[in-house]
PDB file of N, CA and C in Angstrom:
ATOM      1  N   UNK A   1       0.852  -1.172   0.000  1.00  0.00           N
ATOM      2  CA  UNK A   1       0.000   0.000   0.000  1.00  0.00           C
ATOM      3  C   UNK A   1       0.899   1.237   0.000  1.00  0.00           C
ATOM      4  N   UNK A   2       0.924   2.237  -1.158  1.00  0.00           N
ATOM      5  CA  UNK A   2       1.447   3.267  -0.895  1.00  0.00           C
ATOM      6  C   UNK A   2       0.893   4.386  -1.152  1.00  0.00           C
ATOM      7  N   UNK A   3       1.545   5.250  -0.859  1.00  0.00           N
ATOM      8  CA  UNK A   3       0.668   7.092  -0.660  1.00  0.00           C
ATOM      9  C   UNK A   3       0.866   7.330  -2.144  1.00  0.00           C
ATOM     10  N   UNK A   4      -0.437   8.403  -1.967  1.00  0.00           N
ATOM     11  CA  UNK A   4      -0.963   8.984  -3.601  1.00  0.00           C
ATOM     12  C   UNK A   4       0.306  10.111  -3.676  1.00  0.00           C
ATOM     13  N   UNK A   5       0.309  10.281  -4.702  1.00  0.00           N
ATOM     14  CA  UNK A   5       1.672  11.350  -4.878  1.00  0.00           C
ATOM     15  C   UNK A   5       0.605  12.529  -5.378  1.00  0.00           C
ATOM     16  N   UNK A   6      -0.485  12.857  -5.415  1.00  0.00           N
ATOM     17  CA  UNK A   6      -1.123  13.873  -5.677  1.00  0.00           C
ATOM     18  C   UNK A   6      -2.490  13.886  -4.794  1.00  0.00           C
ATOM     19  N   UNK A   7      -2.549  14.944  -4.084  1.00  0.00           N
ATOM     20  CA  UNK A   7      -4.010  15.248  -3.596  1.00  0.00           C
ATOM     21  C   UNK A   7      -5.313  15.601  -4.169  1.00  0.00           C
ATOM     22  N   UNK A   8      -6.500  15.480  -4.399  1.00  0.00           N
ATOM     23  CA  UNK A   8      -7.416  15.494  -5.564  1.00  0.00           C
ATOM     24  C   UNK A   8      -8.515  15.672  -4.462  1.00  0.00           C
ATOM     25  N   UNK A   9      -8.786  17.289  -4.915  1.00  0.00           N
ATOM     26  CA  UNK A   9     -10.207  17.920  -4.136  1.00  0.00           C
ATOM     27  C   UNK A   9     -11.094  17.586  -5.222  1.00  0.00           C
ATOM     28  N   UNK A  10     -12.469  17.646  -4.566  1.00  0.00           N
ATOM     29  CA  UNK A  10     -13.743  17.383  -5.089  1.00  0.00           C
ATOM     30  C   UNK A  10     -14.453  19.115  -5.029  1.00  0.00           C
ATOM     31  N   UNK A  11     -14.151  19.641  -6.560  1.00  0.00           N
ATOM     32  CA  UNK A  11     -14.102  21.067  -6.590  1.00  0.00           C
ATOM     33  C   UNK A  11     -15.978  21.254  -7.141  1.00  0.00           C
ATOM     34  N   UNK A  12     -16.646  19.652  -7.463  1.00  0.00           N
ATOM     35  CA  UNK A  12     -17.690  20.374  -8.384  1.00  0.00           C
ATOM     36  C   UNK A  12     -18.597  20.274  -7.042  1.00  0.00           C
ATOM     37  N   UNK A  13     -19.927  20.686  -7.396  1.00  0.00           N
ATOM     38  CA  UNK A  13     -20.832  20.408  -6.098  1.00  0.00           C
ATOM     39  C   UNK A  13     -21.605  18.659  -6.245  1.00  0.00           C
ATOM     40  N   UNK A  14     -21.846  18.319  -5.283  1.00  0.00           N
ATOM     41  CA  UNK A  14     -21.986  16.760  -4.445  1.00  0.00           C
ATOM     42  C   UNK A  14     -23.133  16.254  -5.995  1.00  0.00           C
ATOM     43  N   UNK A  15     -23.229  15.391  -6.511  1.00  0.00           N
ATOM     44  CA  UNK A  15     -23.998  14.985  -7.218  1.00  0.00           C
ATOM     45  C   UNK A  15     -25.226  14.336  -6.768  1.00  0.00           C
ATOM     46  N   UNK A  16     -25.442  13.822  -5.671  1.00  0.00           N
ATOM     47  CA  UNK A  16     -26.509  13.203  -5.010  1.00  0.00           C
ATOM     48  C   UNK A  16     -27.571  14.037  -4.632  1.00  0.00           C
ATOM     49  N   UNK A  17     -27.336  15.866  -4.587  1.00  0.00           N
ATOM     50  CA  UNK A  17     -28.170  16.698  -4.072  1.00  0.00           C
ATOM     51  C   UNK A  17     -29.244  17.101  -4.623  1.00  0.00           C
ATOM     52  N   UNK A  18     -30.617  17.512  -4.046  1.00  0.00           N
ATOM     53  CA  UNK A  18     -31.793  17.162  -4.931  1.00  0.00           C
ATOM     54  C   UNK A  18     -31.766  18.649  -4.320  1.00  0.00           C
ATOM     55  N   UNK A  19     -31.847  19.363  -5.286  1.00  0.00           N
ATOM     56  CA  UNK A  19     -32.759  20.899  -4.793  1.00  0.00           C
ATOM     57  C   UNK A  19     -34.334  20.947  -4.585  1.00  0.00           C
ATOM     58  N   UNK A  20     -35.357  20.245  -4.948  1.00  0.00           N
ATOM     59  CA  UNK A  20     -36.347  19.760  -4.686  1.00  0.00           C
ATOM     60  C   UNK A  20     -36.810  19.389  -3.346  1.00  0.00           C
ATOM     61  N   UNK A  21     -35.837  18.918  -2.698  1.00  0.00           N
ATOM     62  CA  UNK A  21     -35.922  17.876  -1.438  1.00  0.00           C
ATOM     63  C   UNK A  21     -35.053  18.108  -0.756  1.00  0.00           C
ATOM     64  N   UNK A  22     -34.209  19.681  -0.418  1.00  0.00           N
ATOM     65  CA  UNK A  22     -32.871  19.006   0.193  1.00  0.00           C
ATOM     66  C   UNK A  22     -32.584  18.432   1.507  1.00  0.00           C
ATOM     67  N   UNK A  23     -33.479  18.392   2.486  1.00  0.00           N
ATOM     68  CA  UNK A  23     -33.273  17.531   3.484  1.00  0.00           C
ATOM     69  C   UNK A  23     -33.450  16.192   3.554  1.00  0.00           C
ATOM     70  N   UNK A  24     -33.841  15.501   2.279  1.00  0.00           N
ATOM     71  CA  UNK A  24     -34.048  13.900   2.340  1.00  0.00           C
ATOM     72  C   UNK A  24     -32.172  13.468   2.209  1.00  0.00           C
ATOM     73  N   UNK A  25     -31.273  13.834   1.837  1.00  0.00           N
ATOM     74  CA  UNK A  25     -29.768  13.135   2.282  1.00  0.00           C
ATOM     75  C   UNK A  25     -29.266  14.701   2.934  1.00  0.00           C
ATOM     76  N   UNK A  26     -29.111  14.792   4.298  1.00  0.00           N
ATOM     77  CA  UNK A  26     -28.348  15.371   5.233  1.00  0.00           C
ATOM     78  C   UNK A  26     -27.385  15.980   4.956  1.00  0.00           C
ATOM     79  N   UNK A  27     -26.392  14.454   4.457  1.00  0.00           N
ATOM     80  CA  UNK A  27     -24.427  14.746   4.104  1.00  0.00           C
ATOM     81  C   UNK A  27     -24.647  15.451   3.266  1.00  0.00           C
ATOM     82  N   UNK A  28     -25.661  15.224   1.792  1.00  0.00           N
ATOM     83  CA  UNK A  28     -25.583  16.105   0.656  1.00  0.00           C
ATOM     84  C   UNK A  28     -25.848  17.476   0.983  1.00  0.00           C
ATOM     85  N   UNK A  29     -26.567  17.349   1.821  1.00  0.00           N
ATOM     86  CA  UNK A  29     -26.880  19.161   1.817  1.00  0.00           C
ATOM     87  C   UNK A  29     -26.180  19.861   2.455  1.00  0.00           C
ATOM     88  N   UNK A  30     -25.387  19.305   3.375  1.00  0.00           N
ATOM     89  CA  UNK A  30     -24.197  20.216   3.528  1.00  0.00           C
ATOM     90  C   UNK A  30     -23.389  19.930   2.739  1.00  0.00           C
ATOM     91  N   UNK A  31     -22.821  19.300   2.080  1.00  0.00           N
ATOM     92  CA  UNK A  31     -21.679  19.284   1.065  1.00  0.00           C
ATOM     93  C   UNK A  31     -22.244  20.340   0.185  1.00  0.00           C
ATOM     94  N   UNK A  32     -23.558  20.357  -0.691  1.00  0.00           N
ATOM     95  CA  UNK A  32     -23.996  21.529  -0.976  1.00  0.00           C
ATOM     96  C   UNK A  32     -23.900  22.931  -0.542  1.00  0.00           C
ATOM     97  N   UNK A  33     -24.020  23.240   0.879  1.00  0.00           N
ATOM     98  CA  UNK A  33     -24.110  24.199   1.445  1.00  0.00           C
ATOM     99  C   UNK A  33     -22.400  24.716   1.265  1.00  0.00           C
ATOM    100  N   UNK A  34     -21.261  23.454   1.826  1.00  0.00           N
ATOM    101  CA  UNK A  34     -19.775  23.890   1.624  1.00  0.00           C
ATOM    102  C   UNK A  34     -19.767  24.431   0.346  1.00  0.00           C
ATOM    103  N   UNK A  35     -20.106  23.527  -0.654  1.00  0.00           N
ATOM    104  CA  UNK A  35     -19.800  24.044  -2.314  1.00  0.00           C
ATOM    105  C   UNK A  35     -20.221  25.568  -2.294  1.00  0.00           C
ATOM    106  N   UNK A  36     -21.087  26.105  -2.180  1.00  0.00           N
ATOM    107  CA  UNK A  36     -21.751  27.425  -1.949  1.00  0.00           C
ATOM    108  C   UNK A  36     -20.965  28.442  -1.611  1.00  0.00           C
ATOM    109  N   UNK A  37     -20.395  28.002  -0.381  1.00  0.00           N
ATOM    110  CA  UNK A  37     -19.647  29.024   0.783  1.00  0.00           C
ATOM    111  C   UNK A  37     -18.444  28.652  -0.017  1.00  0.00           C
ATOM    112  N   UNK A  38     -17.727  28.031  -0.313  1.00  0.00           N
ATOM    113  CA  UNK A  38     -16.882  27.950  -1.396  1.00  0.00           C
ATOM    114  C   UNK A  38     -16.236  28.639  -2.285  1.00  0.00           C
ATOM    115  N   UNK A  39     -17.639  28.436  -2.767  1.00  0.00           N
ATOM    116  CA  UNK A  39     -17.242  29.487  -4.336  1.00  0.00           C
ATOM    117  C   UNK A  39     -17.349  30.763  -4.135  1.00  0.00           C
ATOM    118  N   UNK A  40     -18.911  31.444  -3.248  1.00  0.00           N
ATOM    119  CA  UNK A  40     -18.342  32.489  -2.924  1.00  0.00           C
ATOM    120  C   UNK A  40     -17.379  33.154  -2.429  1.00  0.00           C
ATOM    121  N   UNK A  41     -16.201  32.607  -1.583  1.00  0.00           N
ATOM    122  CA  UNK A  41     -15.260  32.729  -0.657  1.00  0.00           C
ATOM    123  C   UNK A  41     -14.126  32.929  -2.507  1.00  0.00           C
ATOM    124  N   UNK A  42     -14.318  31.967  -3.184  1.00  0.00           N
ATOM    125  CA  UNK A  42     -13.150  32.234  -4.801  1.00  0.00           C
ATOM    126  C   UNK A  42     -14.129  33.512  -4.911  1.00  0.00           C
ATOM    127  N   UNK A  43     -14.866  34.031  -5.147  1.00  0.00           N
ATOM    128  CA  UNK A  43     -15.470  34.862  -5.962  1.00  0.00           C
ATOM    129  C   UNK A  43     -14.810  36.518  -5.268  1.00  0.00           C
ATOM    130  N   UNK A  44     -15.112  36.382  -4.065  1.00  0.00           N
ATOM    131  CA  UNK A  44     -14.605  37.644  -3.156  1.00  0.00           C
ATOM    132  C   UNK A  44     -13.134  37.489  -3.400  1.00  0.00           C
ATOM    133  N   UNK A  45     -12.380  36.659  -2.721  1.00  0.00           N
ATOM    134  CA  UNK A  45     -10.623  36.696  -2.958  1.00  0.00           C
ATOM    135  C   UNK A  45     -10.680  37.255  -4.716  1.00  0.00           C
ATOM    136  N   UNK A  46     -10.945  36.546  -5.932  1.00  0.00           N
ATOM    137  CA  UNK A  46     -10.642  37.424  -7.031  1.00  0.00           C
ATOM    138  C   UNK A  46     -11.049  38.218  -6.781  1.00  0.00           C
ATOM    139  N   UNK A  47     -12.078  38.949  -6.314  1.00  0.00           N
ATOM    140  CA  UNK A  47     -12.516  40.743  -6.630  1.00  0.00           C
ATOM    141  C   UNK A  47     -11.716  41.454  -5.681  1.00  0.00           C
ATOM    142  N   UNK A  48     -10.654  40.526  -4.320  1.00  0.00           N
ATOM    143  CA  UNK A  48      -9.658  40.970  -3.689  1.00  0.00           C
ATOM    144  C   UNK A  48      -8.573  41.355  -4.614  1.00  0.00           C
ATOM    145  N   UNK A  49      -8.159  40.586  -5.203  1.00  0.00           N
ATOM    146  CA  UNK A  49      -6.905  40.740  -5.990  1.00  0.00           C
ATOM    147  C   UNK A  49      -6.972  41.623  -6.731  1.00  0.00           C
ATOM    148  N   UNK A  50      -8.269  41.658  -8.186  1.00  0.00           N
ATOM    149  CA  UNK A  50      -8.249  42.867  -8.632  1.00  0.00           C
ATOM    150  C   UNK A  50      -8.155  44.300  -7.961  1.00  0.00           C
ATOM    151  N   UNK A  51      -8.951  44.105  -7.505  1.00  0.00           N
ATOM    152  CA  UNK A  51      -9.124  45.372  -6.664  1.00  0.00           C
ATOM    153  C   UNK A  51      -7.246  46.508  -5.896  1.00  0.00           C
ATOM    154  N   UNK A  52      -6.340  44.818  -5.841  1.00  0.00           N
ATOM    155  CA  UNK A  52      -5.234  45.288  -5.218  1.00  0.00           C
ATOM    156  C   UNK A  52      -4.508  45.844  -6.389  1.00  0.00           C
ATOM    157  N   UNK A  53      -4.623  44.524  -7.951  1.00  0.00           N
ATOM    158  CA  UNK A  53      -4.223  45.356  -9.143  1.00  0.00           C
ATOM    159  C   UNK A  53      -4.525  46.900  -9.283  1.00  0.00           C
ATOM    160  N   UNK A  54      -5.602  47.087  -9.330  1.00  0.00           N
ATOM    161  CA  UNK A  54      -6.242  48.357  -9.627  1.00  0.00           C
ATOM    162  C   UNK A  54      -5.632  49.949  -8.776  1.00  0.00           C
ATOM    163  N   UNK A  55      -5.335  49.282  -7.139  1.00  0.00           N
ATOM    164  CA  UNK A  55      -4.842  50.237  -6.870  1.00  0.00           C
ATOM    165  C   UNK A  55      -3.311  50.714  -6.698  1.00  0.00           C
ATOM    166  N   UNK A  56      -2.775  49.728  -7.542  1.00  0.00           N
ATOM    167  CA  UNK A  56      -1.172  50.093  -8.256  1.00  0.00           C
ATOM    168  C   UNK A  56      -1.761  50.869  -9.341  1.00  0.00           C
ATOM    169  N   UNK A  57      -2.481  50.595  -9.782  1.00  0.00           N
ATOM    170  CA  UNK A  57      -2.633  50.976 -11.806  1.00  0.00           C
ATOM    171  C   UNK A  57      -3.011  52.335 -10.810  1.00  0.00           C
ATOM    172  N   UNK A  58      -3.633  52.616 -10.316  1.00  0.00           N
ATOM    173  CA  UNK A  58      -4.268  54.508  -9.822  1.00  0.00           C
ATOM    174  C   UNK A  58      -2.655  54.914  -9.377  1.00  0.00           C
ATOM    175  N   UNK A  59      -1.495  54.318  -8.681  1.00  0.00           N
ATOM    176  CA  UNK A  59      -0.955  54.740  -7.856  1.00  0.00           C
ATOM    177  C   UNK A  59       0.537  55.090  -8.913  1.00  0.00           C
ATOM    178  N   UNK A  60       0.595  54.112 -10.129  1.00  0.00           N
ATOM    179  CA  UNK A  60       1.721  54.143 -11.086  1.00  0.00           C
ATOM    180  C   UNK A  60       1.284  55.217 -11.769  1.00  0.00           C
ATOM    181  N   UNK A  61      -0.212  54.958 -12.818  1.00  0.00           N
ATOM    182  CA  UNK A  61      -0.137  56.108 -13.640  1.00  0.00           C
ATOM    183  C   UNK A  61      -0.738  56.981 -13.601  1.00  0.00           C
ATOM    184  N   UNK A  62      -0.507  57.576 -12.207  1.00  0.00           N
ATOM    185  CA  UNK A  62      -1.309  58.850 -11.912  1.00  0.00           C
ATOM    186  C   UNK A  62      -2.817  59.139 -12.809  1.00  0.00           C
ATOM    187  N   UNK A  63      -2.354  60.906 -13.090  1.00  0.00           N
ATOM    188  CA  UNK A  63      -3.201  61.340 -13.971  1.00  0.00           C
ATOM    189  C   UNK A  63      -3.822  60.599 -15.487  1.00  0.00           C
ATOM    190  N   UNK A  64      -3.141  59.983 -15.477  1.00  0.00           N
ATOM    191  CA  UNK A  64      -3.685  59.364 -16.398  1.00  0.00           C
ATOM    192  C   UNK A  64      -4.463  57.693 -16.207  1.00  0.00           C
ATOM    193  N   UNK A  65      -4.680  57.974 -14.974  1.00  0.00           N
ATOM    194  CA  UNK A  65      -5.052  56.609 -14.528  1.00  0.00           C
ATOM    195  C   UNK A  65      -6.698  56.576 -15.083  1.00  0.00           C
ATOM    196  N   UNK A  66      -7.413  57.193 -15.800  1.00  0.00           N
ATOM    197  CA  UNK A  66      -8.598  56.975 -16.657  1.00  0.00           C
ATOM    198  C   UNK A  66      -8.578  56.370 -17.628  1.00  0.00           C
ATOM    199  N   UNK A  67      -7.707  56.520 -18.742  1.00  0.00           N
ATOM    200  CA  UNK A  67      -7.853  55.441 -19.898  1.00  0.00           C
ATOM    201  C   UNK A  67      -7.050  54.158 -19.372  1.00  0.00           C
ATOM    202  N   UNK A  68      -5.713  54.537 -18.524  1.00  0.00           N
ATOM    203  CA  UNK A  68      -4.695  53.442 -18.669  1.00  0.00           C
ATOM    204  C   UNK A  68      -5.470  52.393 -17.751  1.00  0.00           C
ATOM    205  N   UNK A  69      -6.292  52.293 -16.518  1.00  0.00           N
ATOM    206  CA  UNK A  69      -6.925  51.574 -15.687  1.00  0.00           C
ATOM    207  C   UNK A  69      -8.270  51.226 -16.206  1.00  0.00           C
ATOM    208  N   UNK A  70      -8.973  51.499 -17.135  1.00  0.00           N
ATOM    209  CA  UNK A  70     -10.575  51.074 -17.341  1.00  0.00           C
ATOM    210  C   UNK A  70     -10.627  49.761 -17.864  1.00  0.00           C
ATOM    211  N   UNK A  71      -9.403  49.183 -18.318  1.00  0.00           N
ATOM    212  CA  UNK A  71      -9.721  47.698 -18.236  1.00  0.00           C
ATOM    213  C   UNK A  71     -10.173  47.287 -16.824  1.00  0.00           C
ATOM    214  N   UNK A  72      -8.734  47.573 -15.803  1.00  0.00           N
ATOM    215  CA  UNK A  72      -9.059  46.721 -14.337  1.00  0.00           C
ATOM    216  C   UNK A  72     -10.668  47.255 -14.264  1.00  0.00           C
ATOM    217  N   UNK A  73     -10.900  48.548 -13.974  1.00  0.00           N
ATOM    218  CA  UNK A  73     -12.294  48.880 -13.586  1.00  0.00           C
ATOM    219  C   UNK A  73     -13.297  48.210 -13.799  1.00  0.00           C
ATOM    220  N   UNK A  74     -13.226  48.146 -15.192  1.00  0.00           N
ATOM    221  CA  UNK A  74     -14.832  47.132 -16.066  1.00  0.00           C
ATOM    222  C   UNK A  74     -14.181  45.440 -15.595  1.00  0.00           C
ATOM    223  N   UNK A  75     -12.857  44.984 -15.119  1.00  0.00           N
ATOM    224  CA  UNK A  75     -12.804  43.741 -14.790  1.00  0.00           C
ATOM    225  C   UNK A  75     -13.221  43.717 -13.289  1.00  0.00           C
ATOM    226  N   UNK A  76     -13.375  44.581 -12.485  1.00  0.00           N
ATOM    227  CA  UNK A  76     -13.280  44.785 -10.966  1.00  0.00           C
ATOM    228  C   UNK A  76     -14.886  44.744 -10.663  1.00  0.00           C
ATOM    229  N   UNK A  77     -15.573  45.768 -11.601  1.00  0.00           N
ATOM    230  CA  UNK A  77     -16.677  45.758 -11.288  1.00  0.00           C
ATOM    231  C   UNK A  77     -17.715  44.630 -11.648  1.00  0.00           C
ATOM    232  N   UNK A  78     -17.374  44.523 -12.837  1.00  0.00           N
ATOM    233  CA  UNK A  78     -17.951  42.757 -13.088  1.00  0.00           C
ATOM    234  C   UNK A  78     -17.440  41.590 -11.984  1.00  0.00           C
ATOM    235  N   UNK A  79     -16.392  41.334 -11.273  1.00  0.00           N
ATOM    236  CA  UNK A  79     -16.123  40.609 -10.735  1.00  0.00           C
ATOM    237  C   UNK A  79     -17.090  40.847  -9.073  1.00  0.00           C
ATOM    238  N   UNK A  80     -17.752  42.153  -8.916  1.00  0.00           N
ATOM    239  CA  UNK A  80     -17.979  42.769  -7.464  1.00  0.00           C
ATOM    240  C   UNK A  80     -19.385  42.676  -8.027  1.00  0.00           C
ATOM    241  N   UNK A  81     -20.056  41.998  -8.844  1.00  0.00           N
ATOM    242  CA  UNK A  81     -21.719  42.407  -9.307  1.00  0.00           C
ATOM    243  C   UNK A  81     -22.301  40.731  -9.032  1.00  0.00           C
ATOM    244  N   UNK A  82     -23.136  41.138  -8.044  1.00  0.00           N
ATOM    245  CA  UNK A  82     -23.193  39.603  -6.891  1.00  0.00           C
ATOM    246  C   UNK A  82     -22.617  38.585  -6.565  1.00  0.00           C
ATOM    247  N   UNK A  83     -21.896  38.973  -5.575  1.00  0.00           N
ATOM    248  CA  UNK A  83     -20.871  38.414  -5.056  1.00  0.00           C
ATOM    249  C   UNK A  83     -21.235  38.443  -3.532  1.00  0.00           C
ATOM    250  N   UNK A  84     -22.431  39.632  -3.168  1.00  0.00           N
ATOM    251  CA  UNK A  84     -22.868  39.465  -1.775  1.00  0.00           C
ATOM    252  C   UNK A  84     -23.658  37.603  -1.615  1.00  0.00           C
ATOM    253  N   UNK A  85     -23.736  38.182  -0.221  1.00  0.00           N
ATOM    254  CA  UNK A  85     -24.245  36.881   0.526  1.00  0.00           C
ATOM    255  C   UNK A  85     -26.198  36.945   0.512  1.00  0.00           C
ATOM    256  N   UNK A  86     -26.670  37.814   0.186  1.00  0.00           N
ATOM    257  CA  UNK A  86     -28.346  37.722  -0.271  1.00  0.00           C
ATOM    258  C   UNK A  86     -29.267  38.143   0.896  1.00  0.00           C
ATOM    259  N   UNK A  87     -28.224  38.785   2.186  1.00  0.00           N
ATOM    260  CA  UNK A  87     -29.162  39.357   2.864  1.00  0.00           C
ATOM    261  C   UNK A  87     -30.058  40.205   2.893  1.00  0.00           C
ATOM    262  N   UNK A  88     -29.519  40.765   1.896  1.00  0.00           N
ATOM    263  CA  UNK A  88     -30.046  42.499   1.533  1.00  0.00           C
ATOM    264  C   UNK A  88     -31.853  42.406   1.302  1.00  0.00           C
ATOM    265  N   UNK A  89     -31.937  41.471   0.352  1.00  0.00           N
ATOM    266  CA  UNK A  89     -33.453  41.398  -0.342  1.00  0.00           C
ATOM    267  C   UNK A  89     -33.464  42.142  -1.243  1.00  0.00           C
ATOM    268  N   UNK A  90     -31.917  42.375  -2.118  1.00  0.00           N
ATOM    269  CA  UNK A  90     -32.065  43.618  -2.959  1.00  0.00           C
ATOM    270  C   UNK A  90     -32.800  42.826  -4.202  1.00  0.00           C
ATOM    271  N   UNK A  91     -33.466  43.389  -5.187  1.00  0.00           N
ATOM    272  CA  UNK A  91     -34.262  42.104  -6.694  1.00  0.00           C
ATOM    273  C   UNK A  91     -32.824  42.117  -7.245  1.00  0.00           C
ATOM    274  N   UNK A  92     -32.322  41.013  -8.043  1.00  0.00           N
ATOM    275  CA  UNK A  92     -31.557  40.583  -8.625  1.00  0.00           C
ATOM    276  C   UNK A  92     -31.012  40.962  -9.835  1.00  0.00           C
ATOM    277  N   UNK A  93     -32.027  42.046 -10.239  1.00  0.00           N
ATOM    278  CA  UNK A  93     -31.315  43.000 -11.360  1.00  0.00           C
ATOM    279  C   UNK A  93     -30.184  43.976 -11.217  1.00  0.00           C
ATOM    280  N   UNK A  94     -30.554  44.560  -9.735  1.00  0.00           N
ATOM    281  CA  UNK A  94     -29.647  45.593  -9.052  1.00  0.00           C
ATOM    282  C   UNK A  94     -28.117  44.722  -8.874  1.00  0.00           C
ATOM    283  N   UNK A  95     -28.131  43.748  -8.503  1.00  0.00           N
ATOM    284  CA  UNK A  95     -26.798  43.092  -8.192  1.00  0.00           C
ATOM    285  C   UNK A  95     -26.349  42.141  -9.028  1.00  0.00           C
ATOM    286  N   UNK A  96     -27.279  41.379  -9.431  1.00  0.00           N
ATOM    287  CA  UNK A  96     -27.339  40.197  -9.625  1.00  0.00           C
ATOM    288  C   UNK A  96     -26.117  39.912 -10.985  1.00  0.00           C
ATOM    289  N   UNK A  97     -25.906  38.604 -12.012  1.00  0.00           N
ATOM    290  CA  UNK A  97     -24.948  38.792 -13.172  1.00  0.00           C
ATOM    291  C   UNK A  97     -25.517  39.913 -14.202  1.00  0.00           C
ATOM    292  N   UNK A  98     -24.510  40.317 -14.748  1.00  0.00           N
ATOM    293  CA  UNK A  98     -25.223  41.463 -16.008  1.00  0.00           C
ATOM    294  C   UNK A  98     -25.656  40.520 -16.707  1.00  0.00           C
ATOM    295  N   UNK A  99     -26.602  40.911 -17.779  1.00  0.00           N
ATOM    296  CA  UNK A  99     -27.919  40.120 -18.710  1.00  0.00           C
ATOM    297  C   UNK A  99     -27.009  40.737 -20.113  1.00  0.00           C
ATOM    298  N   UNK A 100     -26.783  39.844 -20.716  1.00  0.00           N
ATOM    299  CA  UNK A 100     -26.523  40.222 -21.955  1.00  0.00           C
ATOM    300  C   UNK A 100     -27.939  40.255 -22.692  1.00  0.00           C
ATOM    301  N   UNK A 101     -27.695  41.326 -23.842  1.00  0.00           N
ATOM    302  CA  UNK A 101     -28.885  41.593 -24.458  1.00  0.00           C
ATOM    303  C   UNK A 101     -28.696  41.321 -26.051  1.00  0.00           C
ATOM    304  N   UNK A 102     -29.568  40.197 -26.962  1.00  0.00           N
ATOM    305  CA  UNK A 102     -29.217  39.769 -27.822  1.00  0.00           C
ATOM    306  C   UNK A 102     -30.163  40.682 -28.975  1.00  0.00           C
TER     307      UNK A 102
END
């Protein structure tokens, strides 16, 4: 018997989970619930990072930090457009993903 030479997380959410029913399997619904808290937890750290990009890009190119930074901006703010936790009760247009319009 020997050790795995690689560690292997279970990154997708639990397959057994019934959104319909979720208290008929227990384990699943918290494994559900982890997956959740999860991703939001990736979702905030990236809009951390940008956010730290962004305030070099204001701090390097000064005055001109309007054209040279509106990439990070439009990447910062898309990354910060629901990403809260849903206490608010705000409707889902205000926060929620942008809607592309075809």
């Amino acid at each position: 018997m020997g050790r795995k030479k690689t560690v292997e997380f279970d990154e997708g959410p639990p397959d057994d989970f019934d959104p319909n029913n979720p208290y008929a399997d227990p384990v699943a619904m918290l494994e559900h619930r982890e997956y959740l808290v999860r991703e939001k937890w990736i979702q905030i750290e990236t809009a951390k990072i940008i956010r730290e990009r962004l305030k070099w890009c204001y701090r390097i190119e000064g005055v001109n930090h309007l054209q040279k930074c509106r990439h990070l901006v439009e990447q910062y703010l898309e990354a910060t457009r629901g990403i809260g936790w849903g206490k608010d009760h705000r409707p889902l247009e205000l926060h929620g993903p942008k809607k592309v319009v075809e």
